[in-house]
Protein backbone atom coordinates (compact mmCIF):
# COMPACT_ATOMS: atom_id res chain seq x y z
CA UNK A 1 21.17 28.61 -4.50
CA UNK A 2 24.97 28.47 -4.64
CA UNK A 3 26.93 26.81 -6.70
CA UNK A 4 29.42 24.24 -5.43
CA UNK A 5 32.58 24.90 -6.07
CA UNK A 6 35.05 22.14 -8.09
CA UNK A 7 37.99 22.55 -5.75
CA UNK A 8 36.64 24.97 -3.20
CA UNK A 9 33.04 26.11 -1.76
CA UNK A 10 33.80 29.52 -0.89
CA UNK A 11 32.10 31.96 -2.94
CA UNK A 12 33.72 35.19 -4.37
CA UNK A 13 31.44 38.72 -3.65
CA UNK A 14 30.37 38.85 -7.42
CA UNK A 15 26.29 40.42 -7.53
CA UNK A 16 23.66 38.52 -9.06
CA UNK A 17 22.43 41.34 -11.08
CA UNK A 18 18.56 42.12 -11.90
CA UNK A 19 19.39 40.83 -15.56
CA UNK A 20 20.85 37.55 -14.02
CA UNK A 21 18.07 37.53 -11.51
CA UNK A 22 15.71 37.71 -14.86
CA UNK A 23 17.06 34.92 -16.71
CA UNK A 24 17.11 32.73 -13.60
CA UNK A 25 13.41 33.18 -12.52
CA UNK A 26 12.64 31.87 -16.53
CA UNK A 27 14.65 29.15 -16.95
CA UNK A 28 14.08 27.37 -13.08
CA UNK A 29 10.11 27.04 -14.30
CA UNK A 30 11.07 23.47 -15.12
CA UNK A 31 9.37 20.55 -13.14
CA UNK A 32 12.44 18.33 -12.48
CA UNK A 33 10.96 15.01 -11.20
CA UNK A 34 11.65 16.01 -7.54
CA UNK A 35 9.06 18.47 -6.50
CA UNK A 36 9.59 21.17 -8.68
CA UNK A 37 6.34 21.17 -10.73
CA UNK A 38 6.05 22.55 -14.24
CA UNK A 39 4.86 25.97 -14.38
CA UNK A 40 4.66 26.63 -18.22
CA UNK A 41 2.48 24.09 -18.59
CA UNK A 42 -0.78 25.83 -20.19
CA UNK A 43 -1.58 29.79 -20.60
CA UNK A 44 -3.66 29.72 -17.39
CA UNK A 45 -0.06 28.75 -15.35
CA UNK A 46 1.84 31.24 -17.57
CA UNK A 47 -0.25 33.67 -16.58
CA UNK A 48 -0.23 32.94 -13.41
CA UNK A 49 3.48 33.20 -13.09
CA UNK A 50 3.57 36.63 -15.49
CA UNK A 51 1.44 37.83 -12.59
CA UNK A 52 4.00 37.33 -10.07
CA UNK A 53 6.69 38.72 -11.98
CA UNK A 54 7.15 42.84 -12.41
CA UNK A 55 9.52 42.51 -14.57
CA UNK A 56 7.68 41.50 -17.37
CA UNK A 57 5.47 43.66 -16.82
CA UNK A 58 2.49 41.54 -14.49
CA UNK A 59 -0.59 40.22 -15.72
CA UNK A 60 -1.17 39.44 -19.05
CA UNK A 61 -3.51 37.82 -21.25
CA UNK A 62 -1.46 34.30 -22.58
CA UNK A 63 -2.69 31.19 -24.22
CA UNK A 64 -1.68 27.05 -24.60
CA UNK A 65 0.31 27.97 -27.28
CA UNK A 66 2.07 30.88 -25.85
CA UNK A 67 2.86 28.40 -23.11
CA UNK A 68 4.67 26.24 -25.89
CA UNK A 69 6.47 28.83 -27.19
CA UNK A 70 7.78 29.58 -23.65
CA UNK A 71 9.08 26.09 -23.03
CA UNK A 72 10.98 26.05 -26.40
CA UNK A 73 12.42 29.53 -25.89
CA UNK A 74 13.29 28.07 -21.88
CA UNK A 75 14.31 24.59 -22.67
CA UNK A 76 16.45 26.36 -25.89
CA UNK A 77 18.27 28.26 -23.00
CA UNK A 78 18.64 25.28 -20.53
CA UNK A 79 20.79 23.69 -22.55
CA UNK A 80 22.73 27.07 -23.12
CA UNK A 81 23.36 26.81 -19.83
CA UNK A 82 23.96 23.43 -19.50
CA UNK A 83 26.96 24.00 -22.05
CA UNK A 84 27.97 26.51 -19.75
CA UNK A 85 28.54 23.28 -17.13
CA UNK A 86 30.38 21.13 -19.55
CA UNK A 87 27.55 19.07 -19.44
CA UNK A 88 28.24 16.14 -22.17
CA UNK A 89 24.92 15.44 -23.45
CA UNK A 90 24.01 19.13 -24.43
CA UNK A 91 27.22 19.78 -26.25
CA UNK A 92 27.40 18.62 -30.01
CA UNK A 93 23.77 18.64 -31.77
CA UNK A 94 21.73 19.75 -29.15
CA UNK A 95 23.41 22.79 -28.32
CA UNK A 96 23.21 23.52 -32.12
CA UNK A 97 19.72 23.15 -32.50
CA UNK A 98 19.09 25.35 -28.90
CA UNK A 99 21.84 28.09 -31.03
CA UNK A 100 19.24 28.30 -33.94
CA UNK A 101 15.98 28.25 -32.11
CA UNK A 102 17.53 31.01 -29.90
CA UNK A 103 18.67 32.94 -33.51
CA UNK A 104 14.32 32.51 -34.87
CA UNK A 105 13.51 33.70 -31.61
CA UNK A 106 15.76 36.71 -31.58
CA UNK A 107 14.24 37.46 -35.15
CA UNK A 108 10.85 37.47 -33.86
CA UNK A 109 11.25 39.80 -30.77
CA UNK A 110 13.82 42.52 -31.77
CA UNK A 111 14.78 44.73 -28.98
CA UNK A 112 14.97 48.88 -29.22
CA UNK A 113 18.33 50.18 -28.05
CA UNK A 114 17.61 52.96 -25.48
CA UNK A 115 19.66 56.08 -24.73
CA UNK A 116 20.00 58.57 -22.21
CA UNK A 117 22.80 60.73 -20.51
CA UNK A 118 22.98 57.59 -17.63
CA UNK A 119 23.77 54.72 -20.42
CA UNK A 120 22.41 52.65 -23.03
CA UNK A 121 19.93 49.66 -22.07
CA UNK A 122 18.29 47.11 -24.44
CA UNK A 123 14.05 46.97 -24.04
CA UNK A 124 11.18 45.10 -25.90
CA UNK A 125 9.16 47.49 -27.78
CA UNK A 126 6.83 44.95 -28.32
CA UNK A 127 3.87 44.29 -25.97
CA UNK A 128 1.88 41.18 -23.56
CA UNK A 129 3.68 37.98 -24.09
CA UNK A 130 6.15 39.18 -26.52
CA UNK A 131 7.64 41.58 -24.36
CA UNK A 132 7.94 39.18 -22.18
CA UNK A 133 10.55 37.23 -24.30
CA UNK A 134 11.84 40.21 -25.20
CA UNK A 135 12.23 41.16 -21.71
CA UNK A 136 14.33 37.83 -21.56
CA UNK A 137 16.09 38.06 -24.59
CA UNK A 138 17.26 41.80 -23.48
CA UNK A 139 18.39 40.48 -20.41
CA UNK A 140 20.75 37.32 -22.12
CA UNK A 141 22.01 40.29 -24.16
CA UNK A 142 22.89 42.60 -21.94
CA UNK A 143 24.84 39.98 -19.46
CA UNK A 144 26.21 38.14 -22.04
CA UNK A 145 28.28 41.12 -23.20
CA UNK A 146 30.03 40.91 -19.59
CA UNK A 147 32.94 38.33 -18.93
CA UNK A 148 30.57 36.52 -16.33
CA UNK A 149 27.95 35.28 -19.13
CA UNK A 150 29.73 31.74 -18.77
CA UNK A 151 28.70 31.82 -15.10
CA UNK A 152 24.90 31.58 -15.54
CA UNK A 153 24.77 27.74 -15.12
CA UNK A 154 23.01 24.48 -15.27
CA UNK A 155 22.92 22.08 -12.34
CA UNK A 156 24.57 19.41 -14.03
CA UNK A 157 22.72 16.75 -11.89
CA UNK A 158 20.06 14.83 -14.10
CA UNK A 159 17.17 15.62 -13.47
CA UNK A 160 17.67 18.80 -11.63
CA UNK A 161 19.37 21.06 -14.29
CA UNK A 162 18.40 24.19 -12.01
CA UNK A 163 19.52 27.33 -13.72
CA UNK A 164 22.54 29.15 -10.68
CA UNK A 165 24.84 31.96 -10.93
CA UNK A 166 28.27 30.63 -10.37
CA UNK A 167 29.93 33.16 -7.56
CA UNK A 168 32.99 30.80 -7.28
CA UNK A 169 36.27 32.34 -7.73
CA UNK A 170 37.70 29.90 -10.14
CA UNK A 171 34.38 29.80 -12.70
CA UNK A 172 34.37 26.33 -11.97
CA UNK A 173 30.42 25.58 -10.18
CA UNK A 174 29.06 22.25 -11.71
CA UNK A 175 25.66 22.18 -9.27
CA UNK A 176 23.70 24.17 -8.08
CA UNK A 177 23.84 22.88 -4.32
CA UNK A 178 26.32 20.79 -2.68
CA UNK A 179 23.45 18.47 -2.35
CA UNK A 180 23.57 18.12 -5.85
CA UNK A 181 26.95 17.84 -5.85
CA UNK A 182 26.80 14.63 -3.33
CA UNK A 183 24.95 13.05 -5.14
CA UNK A 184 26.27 12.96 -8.80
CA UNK A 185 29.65 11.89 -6.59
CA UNK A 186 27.79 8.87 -4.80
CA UNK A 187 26.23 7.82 -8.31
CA UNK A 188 29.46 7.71 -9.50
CA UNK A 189 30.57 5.68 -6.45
CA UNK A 190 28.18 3.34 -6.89
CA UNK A 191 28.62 2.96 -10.44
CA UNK A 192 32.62 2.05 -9.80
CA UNK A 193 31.56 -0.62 -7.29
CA UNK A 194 29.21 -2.36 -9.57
CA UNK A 195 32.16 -2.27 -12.39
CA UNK A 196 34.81 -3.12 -10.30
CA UNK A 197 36.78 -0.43 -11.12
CA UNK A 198 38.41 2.84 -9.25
CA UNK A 199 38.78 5.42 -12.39
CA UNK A 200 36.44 8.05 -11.78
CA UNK A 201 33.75 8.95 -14.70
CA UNK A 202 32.41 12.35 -15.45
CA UNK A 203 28.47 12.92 -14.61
């Protein structure tokens, strides 16, 4: 999806990259109360996913509570992202405790620093489900070190919260669709009729 812009919908030519691409496909596993449908929800759904996914490596063997653990480490990021989109309700305490839960996880699942004669990349040396948040964990890393880590999102729409790549020029997405977008700004419509009042509120 792309993000809608704040002043203007026309996107720049920045590249989702494969590390972007990564992150993304992890954190949008979230059912969202309109259609999307939860797909960490047990180790037989995990799996299922894992099996679709090449990146971390395809099938693997994964259990209820390695399902868990994947929520927490998605969720943790979520609201990373969210924080990314100004979002209000994730700033404060809740991005704190999503900061520490990502600093245990990053204990957990160290990455190996690889080198050859073409560059450097971060990998998991680990293997089944840990790689697989290592493979995620490598990937945050990696990006994050650019000047575009701010522009992995959060659709700052309740409930959507669907993890985007902001390709506007100004940095300045909020939603991940202009659908979105519509309606967090006829919500707040609404909301001005029923109080009377013309001063616009932040979603």
């Amino acid at each position: 999806m792309i993000a809608a812009a704040a002043g203007s919908s026309k996107p720049s030519p920045r590249t989702v990259t494969p590390m972007v691409e990564t992150v993304l496909a992890f954190v949008n596993t979230r059912a969202d109360g309109s259609g999307r449908r939860e797909l960490f929800g047990d180790g037989d759904s995990f799996a299922a996913w894992l099996a679709e996914r090449d990146e971390f490596g395809g099938e693997t063997v994964v259990t209820d509570a390695d399902a868990a653990v994947a929520r927490e480490l998605r969720d943790a990021l979520v609201t990373v992202l969210l924080a990314h989109s100004g979002d209000e309700e994730s700033l404060g305490e809740p991005l704190l405790r999503a900061e520490r839960h990502l600093q245990r996880v990053g204990s957990l699942y160290p990455l190996a620093t690889v080198v050859t004669a073409d560059g450097v990349e971060l990998t998991s040396s680990q293997a089944g489900v840990p790689r697989v948040f290592g493979t995620v964990l490598a990937a945050v890393t990696t990006f994050a070190q650019s000047s575009d880590w701010g522009r992995i999102k959060a659709c700052r729409n309740p409930p959507c919260h669907f993890g985007f790549f902001d390709r506007t020029r100004n940095g300045g997405g909020l939603y991940c669709s202009t659908g979105c977008g519509s309606q967090v700004s006829m919500r707040k419509h609404r909301r001005r009729q029923r109080h009377g009042s013309g001063a616009p509120s932040e979603a």
